[in-house]
N, C-alpha and C. Protein backbone atom coordinates (compact mmCIF):
# COMPACT_ATOMS: atom_id res chain seq x y z
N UNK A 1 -59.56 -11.15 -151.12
CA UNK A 1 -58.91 -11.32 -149.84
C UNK A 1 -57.52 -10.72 -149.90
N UNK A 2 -57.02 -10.56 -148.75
CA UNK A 2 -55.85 -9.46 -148.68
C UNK A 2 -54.76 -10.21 -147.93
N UNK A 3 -53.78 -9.96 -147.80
CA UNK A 3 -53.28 -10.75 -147.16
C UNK A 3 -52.60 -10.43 -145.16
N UNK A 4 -53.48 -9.52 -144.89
CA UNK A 4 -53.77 -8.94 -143.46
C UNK A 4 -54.55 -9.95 -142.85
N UNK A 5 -54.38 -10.14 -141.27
CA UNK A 5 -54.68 -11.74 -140.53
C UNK A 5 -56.03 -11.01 -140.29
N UNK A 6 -56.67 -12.03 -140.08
CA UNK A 6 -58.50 -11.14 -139.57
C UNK A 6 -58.60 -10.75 -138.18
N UNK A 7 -58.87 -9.40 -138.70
CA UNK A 7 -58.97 -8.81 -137.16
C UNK A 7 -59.76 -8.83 -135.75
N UNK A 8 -58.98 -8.64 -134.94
CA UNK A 8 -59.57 -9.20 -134.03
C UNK A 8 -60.06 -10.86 -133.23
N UNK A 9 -59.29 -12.12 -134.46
CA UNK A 9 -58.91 -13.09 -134.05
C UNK A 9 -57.77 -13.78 -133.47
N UNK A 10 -57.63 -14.39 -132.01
CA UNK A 10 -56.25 -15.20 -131.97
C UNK A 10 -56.05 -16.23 -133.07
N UNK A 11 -54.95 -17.17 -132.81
CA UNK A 11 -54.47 -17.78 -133.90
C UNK A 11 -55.79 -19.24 -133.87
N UNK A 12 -55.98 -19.33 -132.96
CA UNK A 12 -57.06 -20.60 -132.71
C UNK A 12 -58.13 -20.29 -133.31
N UNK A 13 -58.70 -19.34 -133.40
CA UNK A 13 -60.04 -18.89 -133.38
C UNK A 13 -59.56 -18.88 -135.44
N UNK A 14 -58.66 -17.94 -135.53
CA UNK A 14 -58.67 -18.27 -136.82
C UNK A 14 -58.55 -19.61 -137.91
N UNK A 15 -57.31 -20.50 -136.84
CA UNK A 15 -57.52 -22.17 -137.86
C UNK A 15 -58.68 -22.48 -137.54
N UNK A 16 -59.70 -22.44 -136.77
CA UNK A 16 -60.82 -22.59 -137.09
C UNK A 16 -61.75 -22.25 -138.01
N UNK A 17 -61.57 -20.97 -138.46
CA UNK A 17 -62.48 -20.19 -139.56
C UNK A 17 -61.57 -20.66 -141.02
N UNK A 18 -60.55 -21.18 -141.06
CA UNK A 18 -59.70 -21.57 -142.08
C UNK A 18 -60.26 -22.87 -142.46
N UNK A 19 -59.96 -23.48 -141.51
CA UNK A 19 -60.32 -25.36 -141.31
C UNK A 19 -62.13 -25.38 -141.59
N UNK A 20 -62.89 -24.14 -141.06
CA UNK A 20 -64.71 -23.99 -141.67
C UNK A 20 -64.33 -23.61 -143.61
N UNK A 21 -63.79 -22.92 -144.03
CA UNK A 21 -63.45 -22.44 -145.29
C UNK A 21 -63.30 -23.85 -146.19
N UNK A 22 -62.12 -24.25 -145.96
CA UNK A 22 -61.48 -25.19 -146.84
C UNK A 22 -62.45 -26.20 -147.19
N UNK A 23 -63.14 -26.99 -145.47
CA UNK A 23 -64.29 -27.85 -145.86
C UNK A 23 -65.44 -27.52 -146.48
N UNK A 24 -65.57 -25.88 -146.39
CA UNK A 24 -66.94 -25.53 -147.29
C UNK A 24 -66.48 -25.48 -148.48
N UNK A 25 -65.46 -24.75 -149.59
CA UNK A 25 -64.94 -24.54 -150.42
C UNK A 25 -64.67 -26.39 -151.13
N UNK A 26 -64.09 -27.29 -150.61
CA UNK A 26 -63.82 -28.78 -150.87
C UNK A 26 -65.47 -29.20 -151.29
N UNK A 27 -66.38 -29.25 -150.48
CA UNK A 27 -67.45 -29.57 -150.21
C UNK A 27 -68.21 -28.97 -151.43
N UNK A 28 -68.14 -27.94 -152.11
CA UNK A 28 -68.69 -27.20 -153.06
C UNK A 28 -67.93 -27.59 -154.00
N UNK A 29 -67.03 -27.95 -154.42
CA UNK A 29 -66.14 -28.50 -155.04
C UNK A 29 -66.35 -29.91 -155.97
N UNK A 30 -66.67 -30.56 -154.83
CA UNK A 30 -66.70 -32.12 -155.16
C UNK A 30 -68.42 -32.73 -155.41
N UNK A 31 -68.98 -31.66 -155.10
CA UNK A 31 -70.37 -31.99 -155.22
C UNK A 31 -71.09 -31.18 -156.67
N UNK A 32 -70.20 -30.17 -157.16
CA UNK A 32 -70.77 -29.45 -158.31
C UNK A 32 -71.02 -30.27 -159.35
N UNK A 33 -71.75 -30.22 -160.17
CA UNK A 33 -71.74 -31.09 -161.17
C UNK A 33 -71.61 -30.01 -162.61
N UNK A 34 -71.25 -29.23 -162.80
CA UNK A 34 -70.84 -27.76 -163.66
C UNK A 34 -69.18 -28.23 -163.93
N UNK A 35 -68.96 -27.16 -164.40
CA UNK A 35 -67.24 -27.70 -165.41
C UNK A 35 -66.73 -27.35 -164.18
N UNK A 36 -65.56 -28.45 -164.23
CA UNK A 36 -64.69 -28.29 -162.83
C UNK A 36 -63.67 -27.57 -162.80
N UNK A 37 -62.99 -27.28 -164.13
CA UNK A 37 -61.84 -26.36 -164.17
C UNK A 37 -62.30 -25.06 -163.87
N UNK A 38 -63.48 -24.38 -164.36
CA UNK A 38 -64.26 -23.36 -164.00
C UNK A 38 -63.97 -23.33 -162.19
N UNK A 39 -64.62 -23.99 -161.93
CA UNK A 39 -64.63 -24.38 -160.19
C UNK A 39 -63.07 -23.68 -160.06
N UNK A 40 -62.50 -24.78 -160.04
CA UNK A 40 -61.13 -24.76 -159.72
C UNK A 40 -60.10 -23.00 -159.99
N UNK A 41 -60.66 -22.71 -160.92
CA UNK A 41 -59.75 -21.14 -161.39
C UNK A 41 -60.66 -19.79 -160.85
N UNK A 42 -62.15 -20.70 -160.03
CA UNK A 42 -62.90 -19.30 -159.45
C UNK A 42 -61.89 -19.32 -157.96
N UNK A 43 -62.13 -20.96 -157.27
CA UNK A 43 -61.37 -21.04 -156.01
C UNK A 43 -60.08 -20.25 -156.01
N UNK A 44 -58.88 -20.43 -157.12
CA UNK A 44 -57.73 -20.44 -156.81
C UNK A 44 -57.18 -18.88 -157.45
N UNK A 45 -58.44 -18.61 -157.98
CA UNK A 45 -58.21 -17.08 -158.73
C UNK A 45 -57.12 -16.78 -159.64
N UNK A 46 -57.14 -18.00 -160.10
CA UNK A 46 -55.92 -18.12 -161.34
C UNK A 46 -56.67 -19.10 -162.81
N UNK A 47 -55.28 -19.09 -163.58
CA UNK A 47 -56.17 -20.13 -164.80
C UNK A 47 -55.15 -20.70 -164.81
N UNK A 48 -56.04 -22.11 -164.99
CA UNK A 48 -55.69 -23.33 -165.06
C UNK A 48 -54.97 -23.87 -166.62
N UNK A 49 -53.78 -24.37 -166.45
CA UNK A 49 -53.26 -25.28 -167.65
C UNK A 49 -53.12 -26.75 -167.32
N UNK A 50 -53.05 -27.62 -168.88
CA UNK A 50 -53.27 -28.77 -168.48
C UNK A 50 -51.98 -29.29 -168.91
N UNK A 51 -51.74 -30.23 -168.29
CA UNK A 51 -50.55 -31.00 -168.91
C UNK A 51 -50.66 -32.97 -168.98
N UNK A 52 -50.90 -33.20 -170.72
CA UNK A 52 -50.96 -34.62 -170.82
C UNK A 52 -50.02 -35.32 -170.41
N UNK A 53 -50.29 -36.18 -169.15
CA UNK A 53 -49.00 -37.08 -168.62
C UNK A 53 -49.31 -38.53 -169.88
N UNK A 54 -50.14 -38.52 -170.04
CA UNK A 54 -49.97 -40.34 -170.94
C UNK A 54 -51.64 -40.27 -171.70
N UNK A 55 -51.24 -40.88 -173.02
CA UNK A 55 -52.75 -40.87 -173.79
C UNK A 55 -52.61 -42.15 -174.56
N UNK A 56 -53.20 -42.96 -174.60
CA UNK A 56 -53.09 -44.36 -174.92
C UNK A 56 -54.68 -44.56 -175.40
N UNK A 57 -54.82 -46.34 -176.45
CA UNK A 57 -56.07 -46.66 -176.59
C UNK A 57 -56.13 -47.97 -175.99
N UNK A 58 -57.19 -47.90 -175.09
CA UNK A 58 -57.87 -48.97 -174.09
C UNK A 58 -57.92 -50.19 -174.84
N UNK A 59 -57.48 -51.64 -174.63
CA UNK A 59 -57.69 -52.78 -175.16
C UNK A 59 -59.07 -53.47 -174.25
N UNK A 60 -59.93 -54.02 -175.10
CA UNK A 60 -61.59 -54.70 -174.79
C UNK A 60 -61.57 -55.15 -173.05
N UNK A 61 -60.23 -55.79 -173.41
CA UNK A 61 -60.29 -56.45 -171.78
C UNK A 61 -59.95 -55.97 -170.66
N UNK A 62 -59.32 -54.84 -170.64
CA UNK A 62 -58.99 -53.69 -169.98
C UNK A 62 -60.61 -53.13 -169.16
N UNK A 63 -61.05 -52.60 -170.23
CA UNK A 63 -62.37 -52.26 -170.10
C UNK A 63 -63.58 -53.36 -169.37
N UNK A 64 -63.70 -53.88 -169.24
CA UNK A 64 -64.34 -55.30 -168.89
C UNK A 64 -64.02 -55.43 -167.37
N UNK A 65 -62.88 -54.91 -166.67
CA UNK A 65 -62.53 -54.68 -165.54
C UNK A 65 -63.09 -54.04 -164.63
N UNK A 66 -63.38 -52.50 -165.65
CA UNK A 66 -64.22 -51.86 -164.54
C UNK A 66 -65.66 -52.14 -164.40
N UNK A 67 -66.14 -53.48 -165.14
CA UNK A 67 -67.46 -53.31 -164.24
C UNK A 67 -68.88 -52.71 -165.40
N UNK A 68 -68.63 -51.65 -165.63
CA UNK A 68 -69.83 -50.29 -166.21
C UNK A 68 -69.32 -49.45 -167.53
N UNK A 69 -67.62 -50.32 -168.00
CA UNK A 69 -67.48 -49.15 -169.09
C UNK A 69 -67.50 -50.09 -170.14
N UNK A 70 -68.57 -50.29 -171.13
CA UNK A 70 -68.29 -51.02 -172.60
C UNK A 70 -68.38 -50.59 -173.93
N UNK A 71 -68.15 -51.26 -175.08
CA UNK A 71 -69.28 -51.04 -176.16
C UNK A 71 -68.31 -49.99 -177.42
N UNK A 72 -67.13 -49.85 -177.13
CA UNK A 72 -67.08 -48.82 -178.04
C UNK A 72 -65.43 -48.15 -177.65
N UNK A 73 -64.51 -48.33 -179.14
CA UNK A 73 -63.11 -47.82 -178.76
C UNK A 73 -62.77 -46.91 -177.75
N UNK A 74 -61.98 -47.18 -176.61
CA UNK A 74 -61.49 -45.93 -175.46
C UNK A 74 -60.50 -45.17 -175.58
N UNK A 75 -59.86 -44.42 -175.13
CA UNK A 75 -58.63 -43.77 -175.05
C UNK A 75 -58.70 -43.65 -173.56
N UNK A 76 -57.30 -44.05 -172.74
CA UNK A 76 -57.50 -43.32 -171.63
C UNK A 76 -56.57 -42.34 -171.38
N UNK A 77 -56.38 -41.19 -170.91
CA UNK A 77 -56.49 -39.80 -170.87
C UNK A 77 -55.78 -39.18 -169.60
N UNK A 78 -54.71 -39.27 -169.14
CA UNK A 78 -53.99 -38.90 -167.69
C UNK A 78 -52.75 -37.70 -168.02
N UNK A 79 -53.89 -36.66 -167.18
CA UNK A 79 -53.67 -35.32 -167.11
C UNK A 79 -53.60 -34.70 -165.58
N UNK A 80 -52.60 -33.56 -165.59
CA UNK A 80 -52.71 -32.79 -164.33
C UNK A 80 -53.21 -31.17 -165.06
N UNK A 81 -53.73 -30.24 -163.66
CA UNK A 81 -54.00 -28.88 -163.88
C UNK A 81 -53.13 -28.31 -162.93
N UNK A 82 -52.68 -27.56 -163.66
CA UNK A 82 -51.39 -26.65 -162.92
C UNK A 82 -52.14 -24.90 -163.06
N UNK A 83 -52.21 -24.80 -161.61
CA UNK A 83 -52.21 -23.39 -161.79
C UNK A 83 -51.14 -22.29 -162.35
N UNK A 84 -51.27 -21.80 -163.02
CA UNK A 84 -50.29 -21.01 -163.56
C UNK A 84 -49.53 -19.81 -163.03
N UNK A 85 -50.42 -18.86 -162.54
CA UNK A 85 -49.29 -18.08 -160.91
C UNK A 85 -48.42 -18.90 -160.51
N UNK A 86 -49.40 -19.54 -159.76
CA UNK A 86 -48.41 -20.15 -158.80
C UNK A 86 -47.75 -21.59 -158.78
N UNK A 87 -47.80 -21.99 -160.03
CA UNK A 87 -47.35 -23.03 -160.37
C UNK A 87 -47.56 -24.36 -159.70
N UNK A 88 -48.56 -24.78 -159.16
CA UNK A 88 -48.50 -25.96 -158.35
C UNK A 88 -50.07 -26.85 -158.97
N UNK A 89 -49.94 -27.84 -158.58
CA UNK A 89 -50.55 -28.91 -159.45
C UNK A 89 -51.58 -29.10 -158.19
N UNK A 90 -52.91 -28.72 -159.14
CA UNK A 90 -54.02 -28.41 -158.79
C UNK A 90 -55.01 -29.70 -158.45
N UNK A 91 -54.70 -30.72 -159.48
CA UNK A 91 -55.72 -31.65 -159.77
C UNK A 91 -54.93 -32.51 -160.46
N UNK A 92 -55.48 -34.47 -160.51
CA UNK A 92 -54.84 -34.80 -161.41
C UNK A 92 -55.85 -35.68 -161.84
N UNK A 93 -56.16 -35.98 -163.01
CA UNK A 93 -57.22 -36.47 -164.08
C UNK A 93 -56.80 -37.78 -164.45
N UNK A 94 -57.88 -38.62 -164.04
CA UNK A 94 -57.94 -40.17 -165.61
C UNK A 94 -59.50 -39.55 -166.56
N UNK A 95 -58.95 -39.38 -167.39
CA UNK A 95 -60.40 -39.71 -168.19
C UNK A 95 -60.70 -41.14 -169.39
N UNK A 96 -61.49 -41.31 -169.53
CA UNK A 96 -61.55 -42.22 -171.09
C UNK A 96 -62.35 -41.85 -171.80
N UNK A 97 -62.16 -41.67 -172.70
CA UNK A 97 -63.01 -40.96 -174.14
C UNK A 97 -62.90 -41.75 -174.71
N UNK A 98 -64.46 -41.39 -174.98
CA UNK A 98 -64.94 -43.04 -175.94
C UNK A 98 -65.00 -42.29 -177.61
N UNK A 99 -65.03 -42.73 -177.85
CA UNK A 99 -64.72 -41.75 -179.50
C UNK A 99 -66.34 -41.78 -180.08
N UNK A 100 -66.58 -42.87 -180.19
CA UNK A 100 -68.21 -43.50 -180.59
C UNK A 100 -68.89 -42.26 -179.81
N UNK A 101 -68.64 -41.83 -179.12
CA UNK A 101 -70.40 -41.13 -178.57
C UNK A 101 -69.73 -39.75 -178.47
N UNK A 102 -68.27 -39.22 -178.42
CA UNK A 102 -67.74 -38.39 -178.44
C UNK A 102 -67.65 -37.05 -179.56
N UNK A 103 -67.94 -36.33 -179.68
CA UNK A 103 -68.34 -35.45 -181.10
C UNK A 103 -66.71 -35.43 -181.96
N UNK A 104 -67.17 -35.60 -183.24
CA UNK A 104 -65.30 -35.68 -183.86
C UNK A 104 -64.36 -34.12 -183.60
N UNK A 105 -64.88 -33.68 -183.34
CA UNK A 105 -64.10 -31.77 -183.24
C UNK A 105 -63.67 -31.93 -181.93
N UNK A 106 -64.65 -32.57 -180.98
CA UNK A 106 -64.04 -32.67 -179.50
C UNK A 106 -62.77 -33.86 -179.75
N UNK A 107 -63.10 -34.86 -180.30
CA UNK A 107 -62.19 -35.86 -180.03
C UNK A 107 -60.81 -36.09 -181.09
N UNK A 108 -60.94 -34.89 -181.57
CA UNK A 108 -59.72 -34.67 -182.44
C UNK A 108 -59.00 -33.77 -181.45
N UNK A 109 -59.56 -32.84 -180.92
CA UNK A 109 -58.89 -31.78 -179.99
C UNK A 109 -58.16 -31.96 -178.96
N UNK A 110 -58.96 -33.52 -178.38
CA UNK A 110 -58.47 -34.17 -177.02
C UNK A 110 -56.84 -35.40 -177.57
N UNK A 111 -57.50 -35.18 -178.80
CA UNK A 111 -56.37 -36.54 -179.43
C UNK A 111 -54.74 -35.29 -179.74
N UNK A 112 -55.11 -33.97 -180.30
CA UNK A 112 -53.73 -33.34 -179.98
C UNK A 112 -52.97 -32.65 -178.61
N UNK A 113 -54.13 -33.19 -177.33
CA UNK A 113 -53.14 -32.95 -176.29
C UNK A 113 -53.39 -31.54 -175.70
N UNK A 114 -53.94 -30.61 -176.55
CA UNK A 114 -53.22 -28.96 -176.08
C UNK A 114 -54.40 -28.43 -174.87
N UNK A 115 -55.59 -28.60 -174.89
CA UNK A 115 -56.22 -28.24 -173.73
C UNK A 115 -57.01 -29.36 -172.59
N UNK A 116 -57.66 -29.06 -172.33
CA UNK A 116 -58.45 -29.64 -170.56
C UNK A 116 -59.96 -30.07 -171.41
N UNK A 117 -60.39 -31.06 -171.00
CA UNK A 117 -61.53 -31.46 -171.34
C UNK A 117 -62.72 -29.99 -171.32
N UNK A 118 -62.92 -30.03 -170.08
CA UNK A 118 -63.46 -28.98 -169.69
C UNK A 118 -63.77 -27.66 -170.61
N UNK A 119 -62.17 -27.20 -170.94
CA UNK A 119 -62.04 -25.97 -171.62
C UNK A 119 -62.29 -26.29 -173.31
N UNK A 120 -61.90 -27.79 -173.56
CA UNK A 120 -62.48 -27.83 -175.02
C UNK A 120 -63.91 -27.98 -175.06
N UNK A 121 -64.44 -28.63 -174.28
CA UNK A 121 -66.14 -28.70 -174.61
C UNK A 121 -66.75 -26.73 -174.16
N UNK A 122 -66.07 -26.21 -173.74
CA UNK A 122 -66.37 -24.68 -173.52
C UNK A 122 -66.55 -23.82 -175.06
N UNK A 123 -64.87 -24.39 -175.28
CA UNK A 123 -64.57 -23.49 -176.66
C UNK A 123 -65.18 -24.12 -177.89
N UNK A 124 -65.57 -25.36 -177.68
CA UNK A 124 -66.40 -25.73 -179.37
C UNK A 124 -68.06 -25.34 -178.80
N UNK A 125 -68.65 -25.33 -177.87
CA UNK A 125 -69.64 -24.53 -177.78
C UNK A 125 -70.91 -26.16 -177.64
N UNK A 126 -70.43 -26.83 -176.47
CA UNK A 126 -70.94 -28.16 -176.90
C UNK A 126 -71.80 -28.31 -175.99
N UNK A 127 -72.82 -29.13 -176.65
CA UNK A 127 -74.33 -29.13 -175.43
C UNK A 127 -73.84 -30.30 -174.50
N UNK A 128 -73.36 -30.52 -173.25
CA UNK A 128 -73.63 -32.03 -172.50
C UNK A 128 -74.17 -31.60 -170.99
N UNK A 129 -74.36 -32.85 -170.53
CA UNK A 129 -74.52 -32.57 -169.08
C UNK A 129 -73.36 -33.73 -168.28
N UNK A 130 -73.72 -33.14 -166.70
CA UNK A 130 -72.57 -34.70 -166.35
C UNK A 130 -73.42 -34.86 -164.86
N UNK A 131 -73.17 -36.73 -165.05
CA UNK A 131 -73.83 -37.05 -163.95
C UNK A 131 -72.33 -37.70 -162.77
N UNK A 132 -72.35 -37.16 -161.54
CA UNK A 132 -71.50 -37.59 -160.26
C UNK A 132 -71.82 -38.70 -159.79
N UNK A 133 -70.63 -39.62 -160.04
CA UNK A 133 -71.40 -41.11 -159.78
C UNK A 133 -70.30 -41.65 -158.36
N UNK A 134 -69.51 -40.64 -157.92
CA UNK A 134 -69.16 -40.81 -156.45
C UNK A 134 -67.96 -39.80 -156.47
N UNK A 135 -67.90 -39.11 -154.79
CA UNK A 135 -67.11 -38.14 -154.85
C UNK A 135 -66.55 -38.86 -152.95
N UNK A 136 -65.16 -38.55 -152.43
CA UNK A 136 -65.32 -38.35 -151.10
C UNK A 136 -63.72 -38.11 -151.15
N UNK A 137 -63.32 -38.46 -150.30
CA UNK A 137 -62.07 -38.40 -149.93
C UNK A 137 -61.27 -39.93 -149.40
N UNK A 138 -60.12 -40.36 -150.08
CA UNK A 138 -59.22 -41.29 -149.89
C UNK A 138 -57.78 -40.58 -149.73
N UNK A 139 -57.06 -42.08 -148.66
CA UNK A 139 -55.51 -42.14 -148.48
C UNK A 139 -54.94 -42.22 -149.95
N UNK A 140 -53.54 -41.64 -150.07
CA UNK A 140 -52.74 -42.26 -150.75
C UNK A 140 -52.91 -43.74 -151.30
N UNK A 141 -53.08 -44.46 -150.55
CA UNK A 141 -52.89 -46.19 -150.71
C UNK A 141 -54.47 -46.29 -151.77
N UNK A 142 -55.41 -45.41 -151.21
CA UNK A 142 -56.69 -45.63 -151.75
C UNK A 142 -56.86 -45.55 -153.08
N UNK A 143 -55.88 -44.39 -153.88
CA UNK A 143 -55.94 -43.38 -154.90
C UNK A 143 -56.06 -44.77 -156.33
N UNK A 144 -57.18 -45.09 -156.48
CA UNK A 144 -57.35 -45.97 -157.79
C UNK A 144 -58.01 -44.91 -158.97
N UNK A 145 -57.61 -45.59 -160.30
CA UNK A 145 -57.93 -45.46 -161.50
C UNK A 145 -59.33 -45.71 -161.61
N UNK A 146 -59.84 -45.41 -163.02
CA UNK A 146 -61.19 -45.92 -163.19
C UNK A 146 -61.54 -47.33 -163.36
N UNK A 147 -60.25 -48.13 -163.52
CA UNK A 147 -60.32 -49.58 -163.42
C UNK A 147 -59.86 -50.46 -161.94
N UNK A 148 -59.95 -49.29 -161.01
CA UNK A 148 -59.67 -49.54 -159.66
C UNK A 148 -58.23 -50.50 -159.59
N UNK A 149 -57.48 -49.72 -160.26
CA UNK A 149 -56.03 -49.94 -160.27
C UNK A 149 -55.40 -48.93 -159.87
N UNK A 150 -54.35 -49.45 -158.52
CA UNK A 150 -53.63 -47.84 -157.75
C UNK A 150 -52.54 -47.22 -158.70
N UNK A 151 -52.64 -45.82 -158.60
CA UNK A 151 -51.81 -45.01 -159.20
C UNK A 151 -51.16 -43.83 -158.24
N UNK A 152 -49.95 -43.30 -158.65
CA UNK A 152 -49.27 -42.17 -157.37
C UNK A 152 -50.07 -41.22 -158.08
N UNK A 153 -50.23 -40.41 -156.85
CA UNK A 153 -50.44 -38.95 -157.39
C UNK A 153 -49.44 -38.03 -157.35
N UNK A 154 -49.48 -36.78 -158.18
CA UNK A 154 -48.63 -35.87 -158.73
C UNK A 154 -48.41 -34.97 -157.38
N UNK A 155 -48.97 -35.12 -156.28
CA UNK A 155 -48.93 -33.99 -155.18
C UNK A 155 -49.47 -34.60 -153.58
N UNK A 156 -49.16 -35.80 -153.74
CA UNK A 156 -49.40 -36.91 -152.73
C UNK A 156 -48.39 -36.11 -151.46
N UNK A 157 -49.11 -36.30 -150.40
CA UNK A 157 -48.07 -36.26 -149.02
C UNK A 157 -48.46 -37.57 -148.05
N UNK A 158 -47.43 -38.04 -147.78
CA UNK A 158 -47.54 -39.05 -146.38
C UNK A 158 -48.48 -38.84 -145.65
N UNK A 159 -49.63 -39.76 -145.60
CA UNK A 159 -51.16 -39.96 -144.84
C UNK A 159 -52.54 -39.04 -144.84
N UNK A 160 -51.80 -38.21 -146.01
CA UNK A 160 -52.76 -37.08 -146.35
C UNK A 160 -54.23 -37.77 -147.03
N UNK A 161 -54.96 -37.57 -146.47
CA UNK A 161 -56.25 -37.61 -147.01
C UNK A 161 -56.51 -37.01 -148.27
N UNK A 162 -57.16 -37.49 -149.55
CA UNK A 162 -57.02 -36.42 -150.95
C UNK A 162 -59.01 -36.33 -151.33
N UNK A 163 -58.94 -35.50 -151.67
CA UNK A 163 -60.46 -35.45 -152.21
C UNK A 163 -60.50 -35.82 -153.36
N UNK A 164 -61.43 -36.49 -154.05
CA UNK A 164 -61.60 -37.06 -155.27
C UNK A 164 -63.05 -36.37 -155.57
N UNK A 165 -63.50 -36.92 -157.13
CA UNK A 165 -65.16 -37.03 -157.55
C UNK A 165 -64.70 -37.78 -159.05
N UNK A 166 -65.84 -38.32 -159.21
CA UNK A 166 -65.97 -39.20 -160.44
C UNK A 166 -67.35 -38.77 -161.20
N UNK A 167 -67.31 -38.81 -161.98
CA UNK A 167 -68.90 -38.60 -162.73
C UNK A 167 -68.59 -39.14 -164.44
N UNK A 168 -69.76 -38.70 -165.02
CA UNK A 168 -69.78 -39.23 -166.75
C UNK A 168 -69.84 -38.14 -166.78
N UNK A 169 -69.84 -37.49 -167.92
CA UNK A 169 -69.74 -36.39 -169.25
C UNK A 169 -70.70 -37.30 -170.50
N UNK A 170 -72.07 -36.80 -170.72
CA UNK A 170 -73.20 -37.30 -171.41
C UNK A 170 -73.06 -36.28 -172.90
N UNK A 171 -72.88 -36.91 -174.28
CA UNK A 171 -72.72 -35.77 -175.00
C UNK A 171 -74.54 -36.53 -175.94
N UNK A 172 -74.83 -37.38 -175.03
CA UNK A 172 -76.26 -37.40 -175.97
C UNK A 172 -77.00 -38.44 -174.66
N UNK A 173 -77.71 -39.29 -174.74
CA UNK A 173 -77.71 -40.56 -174.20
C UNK A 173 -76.77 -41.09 -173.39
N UNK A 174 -76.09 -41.14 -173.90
CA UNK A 174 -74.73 -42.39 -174.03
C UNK A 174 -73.39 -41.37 -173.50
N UNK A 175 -72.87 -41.92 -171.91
CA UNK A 175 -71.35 -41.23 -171.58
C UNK A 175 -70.46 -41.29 -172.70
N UNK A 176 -69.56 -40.26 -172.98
CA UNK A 176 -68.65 -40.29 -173.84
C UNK A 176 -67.70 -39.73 -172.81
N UNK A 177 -67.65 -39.29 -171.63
CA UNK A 177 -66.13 -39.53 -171.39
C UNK A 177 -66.39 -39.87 -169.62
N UNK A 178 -66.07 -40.75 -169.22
CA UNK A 178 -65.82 -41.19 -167.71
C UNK A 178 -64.67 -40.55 -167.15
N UNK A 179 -64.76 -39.89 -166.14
CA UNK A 179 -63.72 -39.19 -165.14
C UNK A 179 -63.76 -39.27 -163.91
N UNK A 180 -61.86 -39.28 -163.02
CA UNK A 180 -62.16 -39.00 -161.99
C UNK A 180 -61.06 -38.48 -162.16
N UNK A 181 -61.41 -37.39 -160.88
CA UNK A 181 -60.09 -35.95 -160.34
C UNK A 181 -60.22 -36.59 -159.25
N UNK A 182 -58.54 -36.65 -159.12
CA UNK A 182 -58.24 -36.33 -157.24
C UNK A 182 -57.59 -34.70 -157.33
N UNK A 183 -57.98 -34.17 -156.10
CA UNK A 183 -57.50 -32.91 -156.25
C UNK A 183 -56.59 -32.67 -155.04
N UNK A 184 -55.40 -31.50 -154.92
CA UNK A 184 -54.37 -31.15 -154.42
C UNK A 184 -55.38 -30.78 -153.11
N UNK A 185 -54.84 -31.79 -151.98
CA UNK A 185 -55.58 -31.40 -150.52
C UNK A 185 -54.85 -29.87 -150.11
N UNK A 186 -53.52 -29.69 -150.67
CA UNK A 186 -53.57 -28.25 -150.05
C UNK A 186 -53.73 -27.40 -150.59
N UNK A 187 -54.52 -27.25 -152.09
CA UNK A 187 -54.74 -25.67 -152.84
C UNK A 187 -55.68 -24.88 -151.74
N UNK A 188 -56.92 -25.88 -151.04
CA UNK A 188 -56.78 -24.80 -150.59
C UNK A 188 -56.37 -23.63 -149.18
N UNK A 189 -55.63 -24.41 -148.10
CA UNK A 189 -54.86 -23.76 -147.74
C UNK A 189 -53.75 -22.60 -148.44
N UNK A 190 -53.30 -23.04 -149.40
CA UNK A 190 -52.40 -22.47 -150.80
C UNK A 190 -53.05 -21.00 -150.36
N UNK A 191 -54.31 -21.31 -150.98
CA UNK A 191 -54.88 -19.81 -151.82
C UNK A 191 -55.22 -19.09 -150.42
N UNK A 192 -55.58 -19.50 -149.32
CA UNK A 192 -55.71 -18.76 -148.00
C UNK A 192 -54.18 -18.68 -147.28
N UNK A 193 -53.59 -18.81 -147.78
CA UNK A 193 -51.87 -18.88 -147.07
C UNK A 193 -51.88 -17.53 -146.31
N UNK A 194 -52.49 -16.10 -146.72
CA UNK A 194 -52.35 -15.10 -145.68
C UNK A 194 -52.98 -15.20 -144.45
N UNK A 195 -54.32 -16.31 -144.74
CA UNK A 195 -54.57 -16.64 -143.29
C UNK A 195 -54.28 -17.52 -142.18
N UNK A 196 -53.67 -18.48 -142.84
CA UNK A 196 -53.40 -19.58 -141.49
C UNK A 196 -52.24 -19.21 -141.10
C-alpha cells in the first residue's frame, strides 16, 4: 500500500472501506490459532520486539483462582510487543508457563527474558499446537488477567474498546503455557494512516 488516498473515493466512502479493513484484519487476527507475532508483523509489516514488564513464580493459591489452571510450578509472564519502525506497542501479554509440561530449552529461554514466546518456540524448532479458549473485545474497566484480576494496559485510551484472545499453547497433552493478548485497538488504523 502506498500512501496516495484511493481513487476516486470521497472521504465517507473511504472511512467506510477503512472501518470494512480494520474489522476484517482484527477479525483474522483474533480468531487465528497460528503464532500470533507472525500475525501481527504480516499486518503491521514490521518486526516485532518484546519487552518483559514483570516475571515472577505463581504461589498454589494464586492459581486456584482461576478456576482451570493447576498441578504444577507457574511463572507468570507480562510482556508487551513493540513494533520496531514505528515504535508503538502493539500488544500486551500475560502468559504462565508451567515449567512441568514446558520443554527445558524453551523454559530456560523464557526464564532469560530476551525473546516472545512465539519467536522462541519458532527458533528451537518445537512441535505444539494451541487451542482459543475465548477471544472478543472489552472496555478498559474489562481488561482482566488470567486470574480475572484488572490490570492497565500499556496503550489504553478513554472508552476505547480493546480486542483481546486467550488460548493454551499444548507442548504434548497437557497446556504448558496459558495466554491472553489484548491488542493496540489502533495498530490498525496506524498501519492504514495513508488512508483515513
Amino acid at each position: 500500500m502506498t500512501g496516495a488516498k484511493f481513487k476516486g473515493m470521497d472521504a465517507h466512502h473511504e472511512r467506510t472501506v477503512v472501518d470494512f479493513l480494520e474489522k476484517l484484519l482484527f477479525e483474522l487476527l483474533l480468531r487465528t490459532d497460528g503464532r500470533t507475532t507472525d500475525t501481527l508483523e504480516t499486518l503491521m509489516d514490521d518486526k516485532m520486539s518484546v519487552r518483559v514488564i514483570a516475571q515472577e513464580q505463581i504461589e498454589d493459591g494464586d492459581l486456584e483462582k482461576s478456576g482451570e489452571i493447576s498441578g504444577a510450578p507457574y511463572y507468570r509472564r507480562e510482556s508487551i510487543l513493540i513494533s520496531e519502525k514505528n515504535n508503538i506497542v502493539v500488544s500486551h501479554n500475560i502468559a504462565l508457563v508451567c515449567s512441568k509440561y514446558v520443554p527445558a530449552p524453551m523454559f530456560e529461554a523464557l526464564a532469560a527474558k530476551q525473546e516472545g514466546i512465539g519467536k522462541t518456540i519458532s527458533k528451537l524448532g518445537l512441535q505444539t499446537s494451541r487451542k482459543l479458549t475465548g477471544y472478543g473485545w472489552r472496555s478498559e474497566p474489562e481488561s482482566v488477567d488470567l486470574f480475572h484480576n484488572p490490570f492497565k494496559l500499556h496503550f489504553s485510551r478513554a472508552n476505547a474498546m480493546v480486542p483481546y484472545k486467550q488460548y493454551r499453547i499444548y507442548f504434548d497433552t497437557v497446556p504448558g503455557i496459558h495466554m491472553i493478548e489484548y491488542f493496540n485497538p489502533q495498530m490498525i488504523r496506524h498501519r492504514l494512516n495513508p488512508y483515513s
